[in-house]
Protein backbone atom coordinates (compact mmCIF):
# COMPACT_ATOMS: atom_id res chain seq x y z
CA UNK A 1 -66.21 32.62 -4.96
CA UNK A 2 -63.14 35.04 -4.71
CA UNK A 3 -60.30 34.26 -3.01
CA UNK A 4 -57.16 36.65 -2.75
CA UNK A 5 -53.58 35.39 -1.91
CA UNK A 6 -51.94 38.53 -0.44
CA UNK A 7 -48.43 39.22 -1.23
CA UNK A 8 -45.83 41.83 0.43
CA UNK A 9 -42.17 42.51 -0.25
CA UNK A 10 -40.34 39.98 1.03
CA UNK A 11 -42.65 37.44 1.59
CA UNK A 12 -41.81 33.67 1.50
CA UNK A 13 -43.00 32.11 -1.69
CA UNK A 14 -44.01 28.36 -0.44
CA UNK A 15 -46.30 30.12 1.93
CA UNK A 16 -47.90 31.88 -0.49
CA UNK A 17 -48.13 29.52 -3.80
CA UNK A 18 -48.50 26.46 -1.65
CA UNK A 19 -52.25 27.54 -1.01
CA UNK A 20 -52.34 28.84 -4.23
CA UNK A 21 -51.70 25.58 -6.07
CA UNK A 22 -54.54 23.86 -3.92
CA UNK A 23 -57.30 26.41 -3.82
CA UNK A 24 -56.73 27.35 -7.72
CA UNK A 25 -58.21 23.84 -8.33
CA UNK A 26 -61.45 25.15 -6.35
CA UNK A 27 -64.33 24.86 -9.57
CA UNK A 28 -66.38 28.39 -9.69
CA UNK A 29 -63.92 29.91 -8.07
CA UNK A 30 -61.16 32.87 -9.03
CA UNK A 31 -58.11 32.60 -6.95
CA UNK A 32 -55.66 36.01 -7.37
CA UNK A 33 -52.36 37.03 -6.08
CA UNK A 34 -53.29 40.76 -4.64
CA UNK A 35 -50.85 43.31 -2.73
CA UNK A 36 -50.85 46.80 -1.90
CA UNK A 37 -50.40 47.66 -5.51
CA UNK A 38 -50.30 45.54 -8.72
CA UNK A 39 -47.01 44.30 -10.04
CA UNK A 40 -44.41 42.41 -8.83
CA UNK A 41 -43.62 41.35 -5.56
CA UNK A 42 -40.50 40.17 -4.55
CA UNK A 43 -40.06 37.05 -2.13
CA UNK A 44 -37.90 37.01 1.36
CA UNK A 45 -34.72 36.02 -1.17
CA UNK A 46 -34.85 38.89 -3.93
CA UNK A 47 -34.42 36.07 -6.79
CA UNK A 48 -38.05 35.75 -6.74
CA UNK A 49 -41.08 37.57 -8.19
CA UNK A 50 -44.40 36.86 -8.26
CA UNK A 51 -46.97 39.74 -9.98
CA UNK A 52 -49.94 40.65 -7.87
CA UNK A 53 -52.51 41.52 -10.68
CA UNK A 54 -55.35 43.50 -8.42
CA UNK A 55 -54.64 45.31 -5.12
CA UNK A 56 -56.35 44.88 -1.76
CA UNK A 57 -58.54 47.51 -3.02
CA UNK A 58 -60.02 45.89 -6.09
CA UNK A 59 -61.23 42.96 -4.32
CA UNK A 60 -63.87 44.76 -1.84
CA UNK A 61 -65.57 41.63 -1.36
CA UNK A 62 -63.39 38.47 -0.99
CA UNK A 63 -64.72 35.06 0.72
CA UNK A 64 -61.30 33.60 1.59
CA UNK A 65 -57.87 35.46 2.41
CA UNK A 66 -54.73 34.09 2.43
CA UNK A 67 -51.77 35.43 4.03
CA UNK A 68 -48.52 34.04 3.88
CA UNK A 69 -45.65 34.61 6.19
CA UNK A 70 -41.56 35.75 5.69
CA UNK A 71 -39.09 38.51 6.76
CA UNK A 72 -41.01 41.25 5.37
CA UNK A 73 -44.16 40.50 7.67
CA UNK A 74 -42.08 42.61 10.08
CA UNK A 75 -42.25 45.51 8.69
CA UNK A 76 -45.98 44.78 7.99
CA UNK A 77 -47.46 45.19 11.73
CA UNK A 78 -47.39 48.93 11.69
CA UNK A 79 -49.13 49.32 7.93
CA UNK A 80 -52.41 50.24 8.98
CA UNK A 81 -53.81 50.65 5.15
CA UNK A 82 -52.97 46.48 4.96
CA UNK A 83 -54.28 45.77 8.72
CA UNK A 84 -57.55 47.83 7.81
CA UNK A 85 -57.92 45.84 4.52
CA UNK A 86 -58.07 42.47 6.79
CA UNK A 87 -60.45 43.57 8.98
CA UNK A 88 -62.65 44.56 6.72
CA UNK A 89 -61.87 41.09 4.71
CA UNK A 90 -62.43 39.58 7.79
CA UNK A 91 -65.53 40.81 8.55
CA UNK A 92 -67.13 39.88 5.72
CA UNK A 93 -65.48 36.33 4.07
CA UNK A 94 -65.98 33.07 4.73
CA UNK A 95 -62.24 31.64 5.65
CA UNK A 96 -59.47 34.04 6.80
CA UNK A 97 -56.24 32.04 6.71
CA UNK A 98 -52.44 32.44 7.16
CA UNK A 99 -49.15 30.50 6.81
CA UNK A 100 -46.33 30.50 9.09
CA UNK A 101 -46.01 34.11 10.13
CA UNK A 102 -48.40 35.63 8.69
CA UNK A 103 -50.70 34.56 11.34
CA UNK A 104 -48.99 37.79 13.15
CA UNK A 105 -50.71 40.26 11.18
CA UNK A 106 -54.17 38.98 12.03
CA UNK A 107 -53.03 39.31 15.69
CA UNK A 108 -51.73 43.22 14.57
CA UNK A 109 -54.80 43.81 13.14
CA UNK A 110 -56.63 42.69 16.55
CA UNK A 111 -58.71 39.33 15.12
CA UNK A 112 -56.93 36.44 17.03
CA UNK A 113 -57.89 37.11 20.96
CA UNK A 114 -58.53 34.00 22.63
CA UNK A 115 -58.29 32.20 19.58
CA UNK A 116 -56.03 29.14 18.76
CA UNK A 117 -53.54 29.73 16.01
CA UNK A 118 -50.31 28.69 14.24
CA UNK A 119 -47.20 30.35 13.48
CA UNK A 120 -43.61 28.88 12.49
CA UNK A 121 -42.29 27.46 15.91
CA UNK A 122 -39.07 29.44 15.97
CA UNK A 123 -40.14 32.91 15.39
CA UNK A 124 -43.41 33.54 16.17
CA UNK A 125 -45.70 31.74 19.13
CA UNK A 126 -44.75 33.99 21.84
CA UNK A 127 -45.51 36.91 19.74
CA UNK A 128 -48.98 35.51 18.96
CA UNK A 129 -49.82 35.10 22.81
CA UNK A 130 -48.44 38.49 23.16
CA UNK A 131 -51.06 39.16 21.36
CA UNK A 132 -53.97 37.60 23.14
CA UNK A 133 -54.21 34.36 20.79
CA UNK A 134 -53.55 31.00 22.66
CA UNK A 135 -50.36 29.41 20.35
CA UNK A 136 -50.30 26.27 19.25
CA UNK A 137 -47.71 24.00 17.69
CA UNK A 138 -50.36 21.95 15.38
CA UNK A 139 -49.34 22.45 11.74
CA UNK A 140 -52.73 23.60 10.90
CA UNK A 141 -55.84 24.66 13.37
CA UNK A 142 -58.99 25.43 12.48
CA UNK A 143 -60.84 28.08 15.19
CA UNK A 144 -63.77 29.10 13.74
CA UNK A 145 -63.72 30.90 10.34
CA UNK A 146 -59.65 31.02 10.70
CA UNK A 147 -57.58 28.64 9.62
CA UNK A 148 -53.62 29.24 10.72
CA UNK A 149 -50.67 26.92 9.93
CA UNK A 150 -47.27 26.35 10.87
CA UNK A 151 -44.04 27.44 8.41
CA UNK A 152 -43.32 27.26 5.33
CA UNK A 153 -44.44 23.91 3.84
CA UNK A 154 -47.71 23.67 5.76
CA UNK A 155 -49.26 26.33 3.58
CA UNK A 156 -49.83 23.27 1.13
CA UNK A 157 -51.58 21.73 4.42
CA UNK A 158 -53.80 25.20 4.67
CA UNK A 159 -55.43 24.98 0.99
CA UNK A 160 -55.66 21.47 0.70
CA UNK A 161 -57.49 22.21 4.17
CA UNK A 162 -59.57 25.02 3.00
CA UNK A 163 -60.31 23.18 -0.24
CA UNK A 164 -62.00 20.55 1.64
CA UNK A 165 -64.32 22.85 2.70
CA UNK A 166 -66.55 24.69 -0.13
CA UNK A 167 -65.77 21.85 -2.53
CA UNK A 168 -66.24 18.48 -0.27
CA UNK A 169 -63.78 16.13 1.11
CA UNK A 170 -64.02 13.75 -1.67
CA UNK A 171 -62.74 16.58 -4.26
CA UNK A 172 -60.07 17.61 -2.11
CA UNK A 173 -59.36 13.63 -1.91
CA UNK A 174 -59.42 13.87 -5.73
CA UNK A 175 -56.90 16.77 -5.51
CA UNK A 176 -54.05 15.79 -3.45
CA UNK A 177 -53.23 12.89 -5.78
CA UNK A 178 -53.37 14.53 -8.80
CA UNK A 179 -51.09 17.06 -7.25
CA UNK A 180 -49.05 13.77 -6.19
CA UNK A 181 -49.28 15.71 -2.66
CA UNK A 182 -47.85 12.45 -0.61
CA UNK A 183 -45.00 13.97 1.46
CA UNK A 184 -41.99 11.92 2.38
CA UNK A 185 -39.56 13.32 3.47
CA UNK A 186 -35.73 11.69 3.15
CA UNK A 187 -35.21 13.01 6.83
CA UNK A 188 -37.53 12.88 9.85
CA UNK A 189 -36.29 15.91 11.49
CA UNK A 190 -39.46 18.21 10.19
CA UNK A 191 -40.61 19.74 13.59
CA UNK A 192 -38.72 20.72 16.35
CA UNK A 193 -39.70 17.65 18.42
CA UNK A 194 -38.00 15.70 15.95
CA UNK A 195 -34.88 17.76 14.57
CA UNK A 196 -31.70 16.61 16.65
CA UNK A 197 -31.54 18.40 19.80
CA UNK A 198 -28.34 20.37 18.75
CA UNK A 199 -29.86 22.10 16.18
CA UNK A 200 -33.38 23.14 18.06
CA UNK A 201 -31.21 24.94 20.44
CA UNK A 202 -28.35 26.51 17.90
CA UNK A 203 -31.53 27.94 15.79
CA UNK A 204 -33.27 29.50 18.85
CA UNK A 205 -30.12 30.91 19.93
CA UNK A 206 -30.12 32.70 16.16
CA UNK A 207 -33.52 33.24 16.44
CA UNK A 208 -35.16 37.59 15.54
CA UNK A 209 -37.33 37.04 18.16
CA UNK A 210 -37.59 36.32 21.96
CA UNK A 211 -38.66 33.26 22.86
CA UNK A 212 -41.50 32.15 25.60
């Protein structure tokens, strides 16, 4: 099984190596950071690289896709080489997932209609139903072959998810404690149902995109 973890400049790097730490522990499986070109990728911060070691290219034939989400998905919607090389992932793998953002460049590249996904609640549902996808605010949903997740931290959510799959629920079971994946969190402000009221609205106000 090959799975590719697809990186662009200034991506968020939970979203990305939160999968990656889950699905890596997939057995008979090779799980690979790949971007538009090998080499190092900077995250949405600049003090961060991780090095994509194949491109998009050398990985015709991928079963699951990751893509994570961040500042630089922006510039992202317009790359047609990249939205091309998820369709054609799409059309042939198993899972297609994304974290956070990233969930927008499926819906750029036209495979979310009437589908439900996830995006990060500040800065991306509207755009998703802009795009024909029905938006959720689940952490992770499940619509078919796609799997789409909220921000940031929920990528961890989205390969422990898509581990479950290939490899069984009781392996995944076996994962998440040796991974000591047991969140709890020294606040309970984690969603925006729970955050203090205050702060919802003062981070909307700030937000890069229009709200619905």
């Amino acid at each position: 099984m090959q799975i590719a973890v697809v990186l662009f400049d200034r991506f968020t790097a939970l979203d990305a190596v939160g999968p990656y730490e889950m699905l890596v522990r997939l057995p008979g499986a090779e799980t690979v950071l790949v971007a538009e070109r090998p080499g190092p990728v900077r995250n949405d911060a600049g003090s961060l690289a991780l090095a994509a070691d194949r491109s998009l290219a050398d990985v015709p034939h991928l079963d699951v896709v990751v893509v994570p989400g961040g500042p630089g998905q922006s510039a992202q919607m317009d790359n047609e080489a990249l939205l091309d090389r998820l369709r054609a992932a799409d059309a042939s793998n198993t899972w297609t997932a994304s974290v956070c953002t990233g969930s927008l460049l499926f819906a750029a590249a036209g495979l979310l209609p009437g589908r439900r996904a996830a995006s990060h609640w500040l800065v991306a549902l509207g755009h998703l139903e802009r795009y024909g996808a029905e938006a959720t605010g689940e952490r992770v949903v499940t619509d078919g072959s796609y799997v789409t997740a909220a921000g940031v931290s929920s990528g961890t959510d989205t390969g422990l998810t898509l581990l479950g799959r290939p490899a069984g629920d009781e392996h995944a079971q076996a994962v998440q404690p040796l991974t000591e994946y047991d969140p709890r969190p020294p606040y309970d402000a984690g969603s925006p149902r729970k955050a203090p009221a205050h702060l919802v609205e003062e981070f909307r106000k700030k937000s890069r995109f229009i709200q619905t």
